[in-house]
Protein backbone atom coordinates (compact mmCIF):
# COMPACT_ATOMS: atom_id res chain seq x y z
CA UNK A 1 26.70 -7.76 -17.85
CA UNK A 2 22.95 -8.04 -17.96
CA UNK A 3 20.86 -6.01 -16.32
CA UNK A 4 17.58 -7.27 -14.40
CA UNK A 5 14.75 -4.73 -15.53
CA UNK A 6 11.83 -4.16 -12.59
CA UNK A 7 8.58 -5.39 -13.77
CA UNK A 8 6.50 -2.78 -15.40
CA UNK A 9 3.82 -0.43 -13.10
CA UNK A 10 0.76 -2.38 -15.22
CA UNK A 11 2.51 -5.98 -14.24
CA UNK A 12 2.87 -4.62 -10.26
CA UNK A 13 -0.47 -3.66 -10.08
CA UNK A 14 -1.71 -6.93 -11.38
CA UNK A 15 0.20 -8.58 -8.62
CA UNK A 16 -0.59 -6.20 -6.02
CA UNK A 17 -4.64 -6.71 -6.90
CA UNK A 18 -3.65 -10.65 -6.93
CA UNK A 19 -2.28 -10.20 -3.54
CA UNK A 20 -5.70 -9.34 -1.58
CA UNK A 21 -8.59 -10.49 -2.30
CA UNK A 22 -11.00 -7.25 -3.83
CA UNK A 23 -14.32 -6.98 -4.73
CA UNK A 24 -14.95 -5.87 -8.50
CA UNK A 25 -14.11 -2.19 -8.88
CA UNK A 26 -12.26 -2.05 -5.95
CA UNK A 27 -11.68 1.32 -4.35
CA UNK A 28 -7.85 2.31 -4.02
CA UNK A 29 -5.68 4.77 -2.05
CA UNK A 30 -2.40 4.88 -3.21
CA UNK A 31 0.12 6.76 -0.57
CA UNK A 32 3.37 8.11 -1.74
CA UNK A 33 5.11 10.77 -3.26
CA UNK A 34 5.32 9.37 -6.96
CA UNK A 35 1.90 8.16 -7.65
CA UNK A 36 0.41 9.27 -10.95
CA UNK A 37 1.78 6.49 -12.86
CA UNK A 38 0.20 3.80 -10.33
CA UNK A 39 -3.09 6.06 -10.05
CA UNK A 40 -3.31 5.54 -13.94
CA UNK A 41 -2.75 1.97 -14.03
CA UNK A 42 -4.99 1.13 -11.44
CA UNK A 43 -7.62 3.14 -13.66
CA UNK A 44 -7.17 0.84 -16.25
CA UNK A 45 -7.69 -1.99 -14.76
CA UNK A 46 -11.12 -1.43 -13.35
CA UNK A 47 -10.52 0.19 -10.13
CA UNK A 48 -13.93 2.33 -9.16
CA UNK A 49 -12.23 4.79 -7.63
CA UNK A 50 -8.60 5.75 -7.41
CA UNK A 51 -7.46 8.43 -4.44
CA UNK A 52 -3.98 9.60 -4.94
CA UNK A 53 -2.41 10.73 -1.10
CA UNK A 54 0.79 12.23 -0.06
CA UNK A 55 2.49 10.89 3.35
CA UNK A 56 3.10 14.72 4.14
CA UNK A 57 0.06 16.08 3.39
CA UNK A 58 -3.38 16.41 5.09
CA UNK A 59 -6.35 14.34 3.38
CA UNK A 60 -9.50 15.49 5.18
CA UNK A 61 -12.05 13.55 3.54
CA UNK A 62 -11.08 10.53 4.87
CA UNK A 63 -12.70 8.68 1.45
CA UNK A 64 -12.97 4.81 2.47
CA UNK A 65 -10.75 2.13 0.63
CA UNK A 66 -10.54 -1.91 -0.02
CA UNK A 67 -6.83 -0.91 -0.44
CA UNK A 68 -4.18 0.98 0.19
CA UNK A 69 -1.11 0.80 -1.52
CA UNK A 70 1.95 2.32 -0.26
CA UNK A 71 4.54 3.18 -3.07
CA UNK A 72 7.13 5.12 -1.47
CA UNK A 73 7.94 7.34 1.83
CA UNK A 74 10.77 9.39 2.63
CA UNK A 75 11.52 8.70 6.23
CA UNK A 76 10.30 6.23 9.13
CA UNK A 77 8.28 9.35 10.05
CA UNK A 78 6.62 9.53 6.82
CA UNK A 79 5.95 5.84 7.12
CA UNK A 80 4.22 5.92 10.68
CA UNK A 81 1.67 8.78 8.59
CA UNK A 82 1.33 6.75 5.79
CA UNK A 83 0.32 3.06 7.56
CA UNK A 84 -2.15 5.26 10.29
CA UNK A 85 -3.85 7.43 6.72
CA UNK A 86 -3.75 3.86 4.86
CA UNK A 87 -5.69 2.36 7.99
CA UNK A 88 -8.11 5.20 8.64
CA UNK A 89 -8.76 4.64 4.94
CA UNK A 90 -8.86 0.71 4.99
CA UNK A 91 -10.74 0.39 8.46
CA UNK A 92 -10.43 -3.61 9.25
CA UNK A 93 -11.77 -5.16 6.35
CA UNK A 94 -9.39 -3.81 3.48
CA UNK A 95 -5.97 -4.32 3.07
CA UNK A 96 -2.62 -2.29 2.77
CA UNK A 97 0.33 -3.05 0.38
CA UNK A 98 3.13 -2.21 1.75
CA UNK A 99 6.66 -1.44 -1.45
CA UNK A 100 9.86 -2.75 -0.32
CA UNK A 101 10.90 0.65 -1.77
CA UNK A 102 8.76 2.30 1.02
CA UNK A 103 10.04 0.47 3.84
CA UNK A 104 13.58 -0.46 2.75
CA UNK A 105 15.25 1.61 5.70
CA UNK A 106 13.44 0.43 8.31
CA UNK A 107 12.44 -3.06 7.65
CA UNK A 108 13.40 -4.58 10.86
CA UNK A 109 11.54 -2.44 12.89
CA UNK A 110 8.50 -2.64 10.53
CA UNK A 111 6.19 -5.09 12.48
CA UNK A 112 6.58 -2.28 15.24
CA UNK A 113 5.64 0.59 12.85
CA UNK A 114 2.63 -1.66 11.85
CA UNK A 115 1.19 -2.87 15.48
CA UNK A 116 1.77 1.35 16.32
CA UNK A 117 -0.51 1.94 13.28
CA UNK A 118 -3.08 -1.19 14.31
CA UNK A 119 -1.73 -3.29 11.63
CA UNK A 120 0.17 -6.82 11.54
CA UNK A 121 2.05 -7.91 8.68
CA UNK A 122 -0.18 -10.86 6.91
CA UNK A 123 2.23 -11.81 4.38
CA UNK A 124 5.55 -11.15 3.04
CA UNK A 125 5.93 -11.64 -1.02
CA UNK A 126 9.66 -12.09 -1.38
CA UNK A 127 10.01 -12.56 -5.59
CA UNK A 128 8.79 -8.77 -5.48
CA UNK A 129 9.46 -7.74 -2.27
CA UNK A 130 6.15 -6.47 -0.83
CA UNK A 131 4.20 -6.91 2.23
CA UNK A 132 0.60 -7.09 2.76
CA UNK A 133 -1.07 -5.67 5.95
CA UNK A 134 -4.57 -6.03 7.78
CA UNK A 135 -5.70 -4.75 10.69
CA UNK A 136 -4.62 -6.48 13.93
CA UNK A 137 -7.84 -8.36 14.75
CA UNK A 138 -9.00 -8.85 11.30
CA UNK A 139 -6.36 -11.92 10.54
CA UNK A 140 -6.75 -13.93 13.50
């Protein structure tokens, strides 16, 4: 029996920078509670700036970002902190990625989590499982 092997971090971050259009350098927040190995491949390929946040964890400077790039939460709680810190972060320009590994346990409630965090769901990348938010206004 064969396995199917997940693509590799550097592979998902070319997809996830694919997914919304960025400036050069872009300037990235990713949210979760395993992040270094993201944070490093997003270093090598160009970001300007990489911010590493937890979902449980207070992040006072508030540093803006083109993205955000949820990677994994715990709970539906930790999920509601993690869209409104990815938003604060993202304002209504940038975008937020959204893992399916982040939002597996509550993905038919998500378009409620998002509108509660002043986001709507943009598009929906099935092959790998990942949405991509915006603010509410900004995709009309």
């Amino acid at each position: 029996m064969s396995s199917i092997e997940p693509p590799s971090i550097e592979t998902s971050v070319d997809r996830v920078l694919a997914m919304a259009p960025l400036a050069a350098a872009p300037h990235v927040a990713v949210i979760g509670r395993h992040t270094l190995s993201f944070v490093l491949a997003l270093m090598r390929h160009g970001c300007g700036c990489v911010r590493s946040l937890r979902p449980d964890a207070a992040a006072p400077d508030c540093e803006t970002a083109d993205l955000a790039w949820i990677v994994d939460v715990q709970d539906e709680r930790e999920l509601d902190d993690a869209l409104h810190a990815a938003h604060r972060r993202t304002g209504d320009k940038g975008r937020i990625v959204l893992e399916d590994a982040a939002c597996r346990h509550c993905l038919a409630t998500m378009p409620q989590h998002a509108a509660k965090a002043g986001l709507e769901v943009v598009s929906f990348d099935r092959a790998h499982r990942r949405l991509l938010l915006a603010a509410l206004h900004t995709s009309r």
